[in-house]
Protein backbone atom coordinates (compact mmCIF):
# COMPACT_ATOMS: atom_id res chain seq x y z
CA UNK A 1 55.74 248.44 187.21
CA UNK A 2 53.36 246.20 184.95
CA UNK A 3 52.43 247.45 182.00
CA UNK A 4 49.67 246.03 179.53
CA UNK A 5 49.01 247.02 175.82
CA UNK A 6 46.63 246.75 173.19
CA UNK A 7 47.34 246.83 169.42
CA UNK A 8 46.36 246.03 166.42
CA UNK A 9 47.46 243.69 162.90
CA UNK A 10 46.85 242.76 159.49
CA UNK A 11 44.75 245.93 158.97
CA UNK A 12 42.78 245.83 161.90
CA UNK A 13 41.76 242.48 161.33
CA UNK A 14 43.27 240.88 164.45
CA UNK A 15 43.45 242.32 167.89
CA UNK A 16 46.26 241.59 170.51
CA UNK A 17 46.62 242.05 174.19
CA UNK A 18 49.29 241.67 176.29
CA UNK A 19 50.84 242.11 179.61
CA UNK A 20 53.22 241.35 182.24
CA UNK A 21 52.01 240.95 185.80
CA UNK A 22 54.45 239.64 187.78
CA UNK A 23 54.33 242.35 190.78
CA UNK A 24 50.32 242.05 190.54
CA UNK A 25 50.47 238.63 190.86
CA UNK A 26 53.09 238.39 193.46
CA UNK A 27 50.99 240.55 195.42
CA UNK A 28 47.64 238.42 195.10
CA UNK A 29 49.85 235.64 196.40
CA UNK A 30 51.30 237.41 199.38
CA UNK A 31 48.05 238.49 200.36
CA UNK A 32 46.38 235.33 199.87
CA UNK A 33 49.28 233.15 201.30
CA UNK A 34 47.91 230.68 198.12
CA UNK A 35 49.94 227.50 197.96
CA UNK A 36 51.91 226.76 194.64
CA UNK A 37 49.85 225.09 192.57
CA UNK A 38 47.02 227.89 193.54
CA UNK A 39 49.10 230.68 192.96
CA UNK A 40 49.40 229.39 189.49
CA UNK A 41 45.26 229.15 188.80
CA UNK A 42 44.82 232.44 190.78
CA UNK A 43 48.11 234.29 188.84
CA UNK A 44 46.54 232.58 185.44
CA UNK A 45 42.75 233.83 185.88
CA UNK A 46 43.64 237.24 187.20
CA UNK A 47 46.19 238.12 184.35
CA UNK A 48 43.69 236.51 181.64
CA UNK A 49 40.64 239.07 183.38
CA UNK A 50 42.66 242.23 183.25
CA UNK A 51 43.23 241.43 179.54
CA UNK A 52 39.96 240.89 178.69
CA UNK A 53 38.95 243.88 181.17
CA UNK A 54 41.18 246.25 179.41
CA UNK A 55 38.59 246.05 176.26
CA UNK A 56 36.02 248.00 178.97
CA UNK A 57 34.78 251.15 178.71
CA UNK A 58 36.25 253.18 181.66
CA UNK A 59 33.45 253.36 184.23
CA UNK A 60 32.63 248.89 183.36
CA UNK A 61 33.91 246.18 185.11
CA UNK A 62 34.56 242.80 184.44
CA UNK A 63 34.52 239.51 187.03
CA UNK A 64 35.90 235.84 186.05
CA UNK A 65 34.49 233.39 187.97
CA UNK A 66 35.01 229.77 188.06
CA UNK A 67 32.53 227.41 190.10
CA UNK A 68 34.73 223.91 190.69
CA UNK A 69 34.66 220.53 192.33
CA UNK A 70 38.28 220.54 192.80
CA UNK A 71 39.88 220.85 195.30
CA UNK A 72 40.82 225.00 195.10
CA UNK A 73 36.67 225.04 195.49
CA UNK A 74 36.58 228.00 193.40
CA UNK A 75 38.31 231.40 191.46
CA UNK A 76 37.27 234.79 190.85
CA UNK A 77 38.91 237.43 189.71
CA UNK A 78 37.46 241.31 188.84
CA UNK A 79 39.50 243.89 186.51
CA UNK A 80 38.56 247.45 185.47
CA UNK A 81 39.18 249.25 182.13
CA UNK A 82 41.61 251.18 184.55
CA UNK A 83 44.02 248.25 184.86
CA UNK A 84 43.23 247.40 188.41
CA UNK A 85 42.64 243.59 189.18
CA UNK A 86 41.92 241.56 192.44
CA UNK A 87 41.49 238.13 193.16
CA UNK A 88 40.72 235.19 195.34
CA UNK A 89 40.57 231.33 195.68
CA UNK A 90 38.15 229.58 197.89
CA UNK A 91 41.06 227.20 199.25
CA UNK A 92 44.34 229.16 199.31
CA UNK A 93 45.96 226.02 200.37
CA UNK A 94 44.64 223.71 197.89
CA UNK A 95 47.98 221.51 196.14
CA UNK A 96 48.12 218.79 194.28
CA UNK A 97 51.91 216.98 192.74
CA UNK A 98 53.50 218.61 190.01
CA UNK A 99 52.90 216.43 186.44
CA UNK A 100 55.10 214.43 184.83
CA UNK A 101 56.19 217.62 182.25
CA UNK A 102 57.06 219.46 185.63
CA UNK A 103 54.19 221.73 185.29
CA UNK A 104 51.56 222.53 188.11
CA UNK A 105 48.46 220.58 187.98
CA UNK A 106 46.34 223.46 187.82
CA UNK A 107 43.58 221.46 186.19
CA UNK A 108 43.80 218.84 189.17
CA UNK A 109 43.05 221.21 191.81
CA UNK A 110 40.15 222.78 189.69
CA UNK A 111 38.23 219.58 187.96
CA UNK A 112 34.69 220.15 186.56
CA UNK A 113 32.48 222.78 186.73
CA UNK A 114 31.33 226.26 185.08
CA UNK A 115 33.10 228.84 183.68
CA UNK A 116 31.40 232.72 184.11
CA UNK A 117 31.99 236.00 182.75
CA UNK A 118 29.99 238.81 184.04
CA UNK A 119 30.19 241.91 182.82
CA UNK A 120 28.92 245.35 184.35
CA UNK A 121 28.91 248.41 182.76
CA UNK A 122 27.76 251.96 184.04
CA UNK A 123 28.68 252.06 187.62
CA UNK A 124 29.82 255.14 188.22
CA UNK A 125 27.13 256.99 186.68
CA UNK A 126 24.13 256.14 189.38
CA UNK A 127 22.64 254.07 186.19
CA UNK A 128 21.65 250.38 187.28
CA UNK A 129 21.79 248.02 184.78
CA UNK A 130 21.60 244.23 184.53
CA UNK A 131 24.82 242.56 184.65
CA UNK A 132 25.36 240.31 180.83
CA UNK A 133 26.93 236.26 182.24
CA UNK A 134 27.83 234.47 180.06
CA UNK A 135 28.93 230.49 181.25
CA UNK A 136 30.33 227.75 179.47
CA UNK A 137 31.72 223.97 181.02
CA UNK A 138 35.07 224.12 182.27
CA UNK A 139 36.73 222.48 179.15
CA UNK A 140 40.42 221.66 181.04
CA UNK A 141 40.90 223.76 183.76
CA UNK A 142 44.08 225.14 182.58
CA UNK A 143 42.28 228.57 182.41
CA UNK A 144 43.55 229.78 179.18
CA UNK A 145 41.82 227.41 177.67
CA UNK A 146 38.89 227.84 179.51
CA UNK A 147 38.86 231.40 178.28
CA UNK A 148 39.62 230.97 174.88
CA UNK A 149 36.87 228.95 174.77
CA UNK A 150 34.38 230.84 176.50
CA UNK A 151 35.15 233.40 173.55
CA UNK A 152 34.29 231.39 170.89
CA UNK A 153 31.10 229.97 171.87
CA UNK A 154 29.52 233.15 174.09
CA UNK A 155 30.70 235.78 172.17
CA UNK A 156 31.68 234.18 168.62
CA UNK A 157 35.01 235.27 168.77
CA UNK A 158 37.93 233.26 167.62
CA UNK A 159 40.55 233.84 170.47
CA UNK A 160 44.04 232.16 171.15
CA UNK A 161 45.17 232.77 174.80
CA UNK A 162 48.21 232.23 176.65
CA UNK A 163 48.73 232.59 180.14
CA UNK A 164 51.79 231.67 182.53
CA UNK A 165 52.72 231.84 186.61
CA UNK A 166 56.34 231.22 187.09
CA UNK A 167 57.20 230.42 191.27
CA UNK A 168 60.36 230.52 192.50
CA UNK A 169 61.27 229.70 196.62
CA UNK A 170 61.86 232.67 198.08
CA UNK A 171 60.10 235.76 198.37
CA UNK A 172 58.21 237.53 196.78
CA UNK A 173 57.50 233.85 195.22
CA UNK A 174 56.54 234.92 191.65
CA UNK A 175 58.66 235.09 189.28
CA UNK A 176 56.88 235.42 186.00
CA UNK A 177 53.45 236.12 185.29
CA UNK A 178 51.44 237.58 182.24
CA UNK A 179 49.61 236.62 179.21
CA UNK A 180 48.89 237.27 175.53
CA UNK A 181 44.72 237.40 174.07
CA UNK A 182 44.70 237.55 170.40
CA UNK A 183 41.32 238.05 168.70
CA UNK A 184 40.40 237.00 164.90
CA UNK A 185 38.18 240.36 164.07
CA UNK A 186 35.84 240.30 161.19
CA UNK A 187 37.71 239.76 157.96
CA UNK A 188 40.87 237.81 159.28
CA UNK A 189 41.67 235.68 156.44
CA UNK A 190 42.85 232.11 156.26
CA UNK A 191 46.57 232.54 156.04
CA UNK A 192 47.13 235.05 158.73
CA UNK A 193 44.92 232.77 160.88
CA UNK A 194 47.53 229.99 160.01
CA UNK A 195 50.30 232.53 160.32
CA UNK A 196 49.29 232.89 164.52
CA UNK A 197 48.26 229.23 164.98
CA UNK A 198 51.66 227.94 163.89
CA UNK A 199 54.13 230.63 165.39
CA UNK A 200 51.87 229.92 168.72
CA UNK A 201 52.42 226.03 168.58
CA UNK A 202 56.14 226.69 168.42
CA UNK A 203 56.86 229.49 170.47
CA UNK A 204 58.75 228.62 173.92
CA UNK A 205 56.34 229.24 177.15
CA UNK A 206 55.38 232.70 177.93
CA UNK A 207 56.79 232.35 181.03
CA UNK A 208 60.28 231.99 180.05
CA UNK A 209 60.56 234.69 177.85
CA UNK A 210 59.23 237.10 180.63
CA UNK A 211 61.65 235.60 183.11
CA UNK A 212 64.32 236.57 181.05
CA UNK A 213 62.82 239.72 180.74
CA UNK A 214 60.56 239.77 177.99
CA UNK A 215 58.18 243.57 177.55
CA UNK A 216 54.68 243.20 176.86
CA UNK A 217 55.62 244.29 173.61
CA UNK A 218 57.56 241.02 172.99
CA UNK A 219 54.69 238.94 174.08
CA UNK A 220 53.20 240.22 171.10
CA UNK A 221 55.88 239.31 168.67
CA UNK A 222 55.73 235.81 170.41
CA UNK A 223 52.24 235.13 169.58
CA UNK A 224 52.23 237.27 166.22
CA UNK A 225 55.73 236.08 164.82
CA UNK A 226 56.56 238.29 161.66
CA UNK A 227 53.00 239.86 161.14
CA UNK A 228 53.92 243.50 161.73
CA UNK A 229 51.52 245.31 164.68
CA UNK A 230 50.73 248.88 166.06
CA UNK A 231 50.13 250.09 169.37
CA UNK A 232 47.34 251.91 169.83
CA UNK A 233 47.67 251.79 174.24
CA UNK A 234 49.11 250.90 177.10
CA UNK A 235 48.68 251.42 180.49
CA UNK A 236 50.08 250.58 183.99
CA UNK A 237 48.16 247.37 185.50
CA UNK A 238 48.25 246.60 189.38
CA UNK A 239 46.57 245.01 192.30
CA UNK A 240 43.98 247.21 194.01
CA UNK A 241 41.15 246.62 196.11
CA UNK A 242 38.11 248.97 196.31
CA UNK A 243 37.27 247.84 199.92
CA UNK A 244 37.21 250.02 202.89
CA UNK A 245 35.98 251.03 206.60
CA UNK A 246 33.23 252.89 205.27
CA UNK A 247 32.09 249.92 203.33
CA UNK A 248 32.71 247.72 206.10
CA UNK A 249 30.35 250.04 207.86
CA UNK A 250 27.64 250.05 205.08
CA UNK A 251 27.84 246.04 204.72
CA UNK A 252 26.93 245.62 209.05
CA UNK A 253 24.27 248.31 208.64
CA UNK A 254 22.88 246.10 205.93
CA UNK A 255 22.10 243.51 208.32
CA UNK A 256 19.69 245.07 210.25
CA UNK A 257 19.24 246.42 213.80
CA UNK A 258 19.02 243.15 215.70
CA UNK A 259 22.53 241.36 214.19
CA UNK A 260 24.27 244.86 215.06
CA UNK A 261 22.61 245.02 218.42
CA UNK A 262 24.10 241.14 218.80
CA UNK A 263 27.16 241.51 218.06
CA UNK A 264 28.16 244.48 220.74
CA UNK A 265 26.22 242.14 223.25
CA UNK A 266 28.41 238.91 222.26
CA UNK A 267 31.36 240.89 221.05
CA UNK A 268 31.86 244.30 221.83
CA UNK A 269 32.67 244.71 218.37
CA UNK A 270 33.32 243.28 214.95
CA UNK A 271 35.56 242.42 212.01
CA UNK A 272 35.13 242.55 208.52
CA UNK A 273 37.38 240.75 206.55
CA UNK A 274 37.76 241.43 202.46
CA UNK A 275 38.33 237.77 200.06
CA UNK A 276 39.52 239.56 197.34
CA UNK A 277 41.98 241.15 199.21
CA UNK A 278 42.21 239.60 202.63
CA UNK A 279 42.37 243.34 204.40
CA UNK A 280 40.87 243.58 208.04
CA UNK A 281 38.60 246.29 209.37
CA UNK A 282 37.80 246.72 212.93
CA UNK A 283 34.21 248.51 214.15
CA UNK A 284 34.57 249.15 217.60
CA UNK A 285 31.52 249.40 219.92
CA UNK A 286 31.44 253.21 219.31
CA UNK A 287 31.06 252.73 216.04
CA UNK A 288 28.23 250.00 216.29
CA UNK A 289 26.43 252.34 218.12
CA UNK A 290 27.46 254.84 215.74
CA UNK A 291 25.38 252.51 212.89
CA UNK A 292 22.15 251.77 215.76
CA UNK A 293 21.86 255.25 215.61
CA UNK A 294 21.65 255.95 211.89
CA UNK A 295 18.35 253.09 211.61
């Protein structure tokens, strides 16, 4: 199963997350049926939200969303403090060439736009409360980037980030996938700043140490190199969806009396379909009927 931990270094001075997410992500992309090229931008965002999510409190949530020109038209991904993550692209099919390094152009098939974090915190507890966004321009589209960014200049907080989808040709399609966030907390000096920097600049891709069947726990000593870290968590991470029929049912009785009443006259019945998780749900007539009855 995927696993994702947090620790801690140089006295509490730097914080480091990482995890591996190959299943997750090979399920996003089954579900999906996302081409390549958008299995690696929808693999990258989703891993790089559950590792920011894991900072939540338990009952918060946390949604990445990027707005694009490109041709995938558009991300978003949502994790929990709970390690539960789902995901969509507008364009599942969306594919551009590989680039001359052999890499997927993942910042071809997103282009310009905005990058958002929102997040929610409180509900579960029947306490509303406005969501914090925070946005930034979509810097290079490689995602990791685009987070690591978004940290420093909404929230002030030196981050490096490295993120990695690794396809194969055959099913189940993915395989690598996870990522590494390490913070600079107050009172990071100089050198261990340098320290990360350089052992990140030379350490081999994240997905190749994972393929060969790297733990979370060696992402770590990837990005951290011979600073010594502690554990203080970890926690199973996987793909799950918080849809339903019932809140299929709640979403047509939000529509109102007349749309219901339509579609059993067009239709008979209707179909509610879930992007972040592309799961079906059927309301017959009966139940229709079932909702007229409840206005």
């Amino acid at each position: 199963m995927d696993k994702l931990i947090h620790g801690t270094a140089a006295s509490g001075t730097v914080r480091v997350l990482a995890a591996i997410t190959t299943e997750t992500i090979a399920e996003a992309v089954r579900r999906h049926g996302t081409s390549p090229t958008a299995s690696a931008a929808l693999g990258r965002l989703m891993t790089g939200t559950l590792l920011l999510g894991s900072t939540l409190k338990g009952c918060d949530r946390l949604t990445t969303r990027v707005e694009c020109n490109g041709l995938i038209g558009g991300i978003t991904a949502e994790a929990n403090a709970e390690g539960e993550v789902r995901g969509y692209v507008k364009n599942p099919l969306a594919e551009l060439p590989l680039k001359e390094n052999g890499k997927f152009d993942v910042s071809g098939i997103i282009g310009d736009g905005m990058f958002h974090i929102i997040r929610e915190s409180g509900l579960n507890i029947g306490v509303k409360r406005e969501p914090y966004i925070g946005s930034v321009p979509i810097t290079s589209g490689e995602i990791a980037e685009d987070f690591a960014y978004y940290l420093a200049k909404s929230e002030q907080i030196p981050s490096a980030v490295l993120l990695g989808v690794r396809l194969n040709n055959r099913e189940p399609f993915v395989a690598a996938s996870g990522g590494v966030l390490v913070q600079m907390m107050p009172g990071a000096n100089d050198h261990i700043i340098t320290m990360i920097e350089d052992t990140i600049i030379n350490a081999p891709h994240i997905t190749e140490v994972i393929d060969a069947g790297a733990k979370p726990e060696d992402l770590v000593k990837l990005a951290l190199g011979e600073i010594d870290f502690e554990i203080l968590d970890e926690k199973p991470i996987q793909f799950k969806c918080n849809c339903s029929y019932d809140r299929a049912l709640k979403t047509i009785a939000s529509l109102g009396r007349d749309e219901v009443e339509s579609m059993i006259e067009q239709d008979g019945d209707a179909t509610m379909n879930c992007g972040y998780c592309n799961e079906s749900f059927v309301v017959s007539a009966e139940g229709l009927r079932e909702i007229l009855a409840g206005y």
